[in-house]
N, C-alpha and C. Protein backbone atom coordinates (compact mmCIF):
# COMPACT_ATOMS: atom_id res chain seq x y z
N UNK A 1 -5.68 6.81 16.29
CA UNK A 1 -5.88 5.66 15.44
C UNK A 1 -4.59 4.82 15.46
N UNK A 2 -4.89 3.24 15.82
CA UNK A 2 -3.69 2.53 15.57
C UNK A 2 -3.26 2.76 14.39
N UNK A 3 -1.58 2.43 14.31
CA UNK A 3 -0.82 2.65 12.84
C UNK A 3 -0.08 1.04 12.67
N UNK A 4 0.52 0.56 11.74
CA UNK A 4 1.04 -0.62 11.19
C UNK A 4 2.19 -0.12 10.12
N UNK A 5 3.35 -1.28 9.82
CA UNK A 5 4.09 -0.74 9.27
C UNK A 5 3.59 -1.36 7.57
N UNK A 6 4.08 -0.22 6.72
CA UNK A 6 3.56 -0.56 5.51
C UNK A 6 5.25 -0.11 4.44
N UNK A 7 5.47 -0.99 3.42
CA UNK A 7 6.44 -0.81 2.86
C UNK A 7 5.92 -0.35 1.15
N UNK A 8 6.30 0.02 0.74
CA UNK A 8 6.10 0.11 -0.83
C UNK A 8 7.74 0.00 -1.32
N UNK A 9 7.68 -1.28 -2.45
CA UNK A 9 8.85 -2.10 -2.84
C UNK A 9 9.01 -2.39 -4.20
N UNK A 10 9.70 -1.65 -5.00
CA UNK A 10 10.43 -1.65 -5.98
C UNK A 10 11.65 -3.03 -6.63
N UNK A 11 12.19 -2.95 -7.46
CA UNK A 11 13.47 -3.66 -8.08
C UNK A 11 14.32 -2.84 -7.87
N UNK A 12 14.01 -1.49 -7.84
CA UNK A 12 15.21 -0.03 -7.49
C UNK A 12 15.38 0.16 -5.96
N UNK A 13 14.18 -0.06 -5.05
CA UNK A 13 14.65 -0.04 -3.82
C UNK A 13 13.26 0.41 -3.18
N UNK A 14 13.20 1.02 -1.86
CA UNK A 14 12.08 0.55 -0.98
C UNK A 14 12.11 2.74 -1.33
N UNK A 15 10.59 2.23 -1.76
CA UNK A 15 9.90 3.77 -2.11
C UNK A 15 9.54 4.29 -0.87
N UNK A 16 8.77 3.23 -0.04
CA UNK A 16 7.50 3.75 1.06
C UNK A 16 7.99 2.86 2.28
N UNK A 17 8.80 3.40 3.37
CA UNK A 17 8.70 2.64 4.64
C UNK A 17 8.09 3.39 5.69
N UNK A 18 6.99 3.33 6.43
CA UNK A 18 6.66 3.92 7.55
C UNK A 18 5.22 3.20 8.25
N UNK A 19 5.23 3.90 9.34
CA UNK A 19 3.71 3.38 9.87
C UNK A 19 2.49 3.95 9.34
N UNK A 20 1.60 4.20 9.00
CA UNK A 20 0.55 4.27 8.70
C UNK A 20 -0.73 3.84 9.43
N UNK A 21 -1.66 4.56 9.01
CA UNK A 21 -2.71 4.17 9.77
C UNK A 21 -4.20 3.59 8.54
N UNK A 22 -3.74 3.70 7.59
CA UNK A 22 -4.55 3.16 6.57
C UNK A 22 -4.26 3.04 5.22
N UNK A 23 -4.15 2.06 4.47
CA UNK A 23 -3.80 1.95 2.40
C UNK A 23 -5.06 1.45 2.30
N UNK A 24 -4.94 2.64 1.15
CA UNK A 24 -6.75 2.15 0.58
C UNK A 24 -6.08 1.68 -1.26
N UNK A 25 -5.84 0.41 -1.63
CA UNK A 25 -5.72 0.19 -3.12
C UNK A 25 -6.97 -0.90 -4.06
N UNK A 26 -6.60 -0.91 -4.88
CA UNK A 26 -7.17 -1.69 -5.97
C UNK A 26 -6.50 -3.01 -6.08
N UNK A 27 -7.70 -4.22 -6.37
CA UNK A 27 -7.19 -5.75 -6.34
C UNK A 27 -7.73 -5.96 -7.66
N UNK A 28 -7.50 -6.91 -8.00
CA UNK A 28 -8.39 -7.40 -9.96
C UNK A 28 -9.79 -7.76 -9.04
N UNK A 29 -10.35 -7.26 -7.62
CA UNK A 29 -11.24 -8.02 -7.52
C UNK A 29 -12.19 -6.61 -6.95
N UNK A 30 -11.58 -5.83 -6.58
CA UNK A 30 -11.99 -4.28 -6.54
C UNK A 30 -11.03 -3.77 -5.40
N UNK A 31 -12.07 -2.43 -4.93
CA UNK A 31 -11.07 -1.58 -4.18
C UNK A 31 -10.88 -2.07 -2.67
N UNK A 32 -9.46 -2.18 -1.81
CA UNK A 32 -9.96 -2.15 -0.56
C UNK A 32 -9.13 -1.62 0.59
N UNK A 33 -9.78 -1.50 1.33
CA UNK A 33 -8.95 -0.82 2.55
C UNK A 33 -8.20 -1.58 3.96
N UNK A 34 -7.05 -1.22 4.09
CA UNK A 34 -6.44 -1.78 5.38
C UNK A 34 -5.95 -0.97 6.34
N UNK A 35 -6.15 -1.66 7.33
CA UNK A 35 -5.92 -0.75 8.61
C UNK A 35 -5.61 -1.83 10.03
N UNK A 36 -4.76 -1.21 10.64
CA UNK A 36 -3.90 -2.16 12.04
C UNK A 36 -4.88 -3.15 12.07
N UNK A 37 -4.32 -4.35 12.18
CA UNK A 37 -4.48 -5.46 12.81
C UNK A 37 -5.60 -5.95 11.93
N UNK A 38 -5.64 -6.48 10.29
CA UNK A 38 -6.39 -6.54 9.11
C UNK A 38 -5.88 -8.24 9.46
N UNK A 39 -6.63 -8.85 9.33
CA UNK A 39 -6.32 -10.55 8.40
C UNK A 39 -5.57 -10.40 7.56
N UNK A 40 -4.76 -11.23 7.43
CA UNK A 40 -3.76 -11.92 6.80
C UNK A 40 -4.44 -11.82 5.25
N UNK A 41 -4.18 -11.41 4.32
CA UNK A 41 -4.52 -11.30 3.18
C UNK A 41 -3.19 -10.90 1.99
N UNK A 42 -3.54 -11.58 1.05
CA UNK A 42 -2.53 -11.40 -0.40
C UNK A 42 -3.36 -10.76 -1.41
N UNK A 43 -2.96 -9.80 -2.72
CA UNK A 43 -4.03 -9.43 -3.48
C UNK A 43 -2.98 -9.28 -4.61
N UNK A 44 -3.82 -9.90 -5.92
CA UNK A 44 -3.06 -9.23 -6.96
C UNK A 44 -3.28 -7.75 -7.58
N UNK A 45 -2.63 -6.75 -7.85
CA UNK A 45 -2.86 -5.60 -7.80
C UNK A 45 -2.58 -5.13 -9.45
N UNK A 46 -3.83 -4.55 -9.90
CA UNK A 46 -3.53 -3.64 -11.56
C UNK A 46 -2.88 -2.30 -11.46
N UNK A 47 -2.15 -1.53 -12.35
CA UNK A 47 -1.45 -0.63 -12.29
C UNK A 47 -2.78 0.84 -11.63
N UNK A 48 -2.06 1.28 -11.05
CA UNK A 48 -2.89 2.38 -10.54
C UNK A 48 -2.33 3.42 -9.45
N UNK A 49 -3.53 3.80 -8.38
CA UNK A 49 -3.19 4.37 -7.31
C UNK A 49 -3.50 3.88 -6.14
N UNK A 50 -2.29 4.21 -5.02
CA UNK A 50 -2.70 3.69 -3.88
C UNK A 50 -2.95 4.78 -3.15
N UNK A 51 -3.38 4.98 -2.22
CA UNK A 51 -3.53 5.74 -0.95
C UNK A 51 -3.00 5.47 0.14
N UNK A 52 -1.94 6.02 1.46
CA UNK A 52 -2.08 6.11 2.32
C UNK A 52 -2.49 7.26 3.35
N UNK A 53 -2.81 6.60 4.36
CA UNK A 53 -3.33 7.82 5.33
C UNK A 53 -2.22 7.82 6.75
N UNK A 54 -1.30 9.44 6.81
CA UNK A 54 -0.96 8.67 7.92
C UNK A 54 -0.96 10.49 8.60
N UNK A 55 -1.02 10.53 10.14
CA UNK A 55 -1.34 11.76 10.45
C UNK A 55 -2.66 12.36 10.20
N UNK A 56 -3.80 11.88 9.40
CA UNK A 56 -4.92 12.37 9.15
C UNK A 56 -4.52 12.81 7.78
N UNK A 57 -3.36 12.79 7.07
CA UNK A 57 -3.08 13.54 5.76
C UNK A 57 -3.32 12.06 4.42
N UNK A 58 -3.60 12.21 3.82
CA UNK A 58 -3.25 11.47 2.73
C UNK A 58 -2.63 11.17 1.39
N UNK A 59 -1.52 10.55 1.30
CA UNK A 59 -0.18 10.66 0.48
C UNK A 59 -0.60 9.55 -0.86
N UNK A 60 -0.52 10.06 -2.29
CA UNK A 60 -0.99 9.22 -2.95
C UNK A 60 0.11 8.51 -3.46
N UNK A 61 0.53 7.19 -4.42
CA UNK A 61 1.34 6.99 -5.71
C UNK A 61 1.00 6.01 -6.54
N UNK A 62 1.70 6.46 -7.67
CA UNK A 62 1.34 5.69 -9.03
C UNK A 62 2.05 4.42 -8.72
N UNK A 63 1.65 3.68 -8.91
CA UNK A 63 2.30 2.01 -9.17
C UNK A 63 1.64 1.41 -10.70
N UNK A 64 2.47 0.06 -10.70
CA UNK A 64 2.23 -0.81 -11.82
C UNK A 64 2.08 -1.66 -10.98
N UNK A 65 1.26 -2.60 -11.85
CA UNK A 65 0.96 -4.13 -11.54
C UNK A 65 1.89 -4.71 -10.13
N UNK A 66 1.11 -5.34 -9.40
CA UNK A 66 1.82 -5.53 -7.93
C UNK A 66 0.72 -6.93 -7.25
N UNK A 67 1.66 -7.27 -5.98
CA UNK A 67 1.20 -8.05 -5.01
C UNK A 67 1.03 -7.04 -4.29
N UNK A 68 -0.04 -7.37 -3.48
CA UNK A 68 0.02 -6.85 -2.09
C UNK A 68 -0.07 -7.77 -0.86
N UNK A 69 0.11 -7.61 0.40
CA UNK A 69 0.72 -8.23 1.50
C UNK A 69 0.14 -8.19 2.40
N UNK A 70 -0.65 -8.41 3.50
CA UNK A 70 -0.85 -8.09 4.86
C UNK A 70 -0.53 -9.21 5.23
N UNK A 71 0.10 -9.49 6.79
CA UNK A 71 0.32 -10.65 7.20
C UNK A 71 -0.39 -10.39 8.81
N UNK A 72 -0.99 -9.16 9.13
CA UNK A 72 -1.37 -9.07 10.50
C UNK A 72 -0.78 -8.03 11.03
N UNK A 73 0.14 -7.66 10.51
CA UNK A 73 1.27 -6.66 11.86
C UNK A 73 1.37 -5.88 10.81
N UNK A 74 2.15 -6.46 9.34
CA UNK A 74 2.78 -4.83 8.31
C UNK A 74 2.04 -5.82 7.20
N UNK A 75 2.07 -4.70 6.12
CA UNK A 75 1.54 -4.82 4.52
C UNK A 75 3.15 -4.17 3.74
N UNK A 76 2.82 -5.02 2.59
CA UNK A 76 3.94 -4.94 1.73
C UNK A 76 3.18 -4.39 0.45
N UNK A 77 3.27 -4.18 -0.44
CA UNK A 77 3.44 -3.96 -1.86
C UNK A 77 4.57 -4.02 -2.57
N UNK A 78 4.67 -4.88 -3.77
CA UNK A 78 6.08 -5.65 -4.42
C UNK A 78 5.16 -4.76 -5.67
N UNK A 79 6.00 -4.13 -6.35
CA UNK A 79 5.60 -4.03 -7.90
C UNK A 79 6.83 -3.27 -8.46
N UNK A 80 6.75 -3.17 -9.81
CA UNK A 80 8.49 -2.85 -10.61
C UNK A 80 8.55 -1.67 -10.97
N UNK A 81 7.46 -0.81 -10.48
CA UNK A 81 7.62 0.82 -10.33
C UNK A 81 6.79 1.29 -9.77
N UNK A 82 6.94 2.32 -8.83
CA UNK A 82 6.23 3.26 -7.99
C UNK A 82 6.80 4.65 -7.86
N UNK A 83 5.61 5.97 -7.95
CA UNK A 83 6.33 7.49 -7.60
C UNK A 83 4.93 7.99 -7.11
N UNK A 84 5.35 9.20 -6.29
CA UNK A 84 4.47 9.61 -5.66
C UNK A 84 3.93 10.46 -6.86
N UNK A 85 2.45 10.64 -6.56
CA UNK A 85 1.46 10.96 -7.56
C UNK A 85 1.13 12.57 -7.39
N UNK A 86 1.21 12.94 -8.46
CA UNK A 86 1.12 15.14 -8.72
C UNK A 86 -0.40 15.02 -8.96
N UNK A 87 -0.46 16.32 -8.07
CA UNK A 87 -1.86 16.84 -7.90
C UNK A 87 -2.74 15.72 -7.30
């Protein structure tokens, strides 16, 4: 499976840098999924969980309220706290 680079981005500093092969999150408009080479898309994001998938494994974390990013090549997520999610 193609992978893309995906960041998860703090005010404290960059939580999540790597390639990935899929973020599945929540928009105020519902849930959705991205994966290599997605349209260009912006989303406003409610506090919650995101998903990535990378290796076939899937890594969760808690965030607050956020943008999210795709521009074609990498996805961003900007929000003012993120930690990886127990259990």
């Amino acid at each position: 499976m193609k992978t893309f680079k995906f960041s998860l981005l703090t005010p404290e500093g960059i939580v999540v840098s790597d390639d990935v092969e899929m973020v599945e999150a929540r928009s105020t408009s519902g849930a959705f999924g991205i994966m290599a080479s997605h349209q260009p898309m912006i989303a406003d994001c409610p506090s919650g969980r995101i998903r990535l998938l990378k290796d076939g494994s899937w890594r969760s974390y808690d965030c607050d309220v956020g943008v999210f990013a795709m521009d074609g090549t990498s996805a961003q997520l900007l929000t003012a706290f993120a930690k990886p999610s127990e259990g």
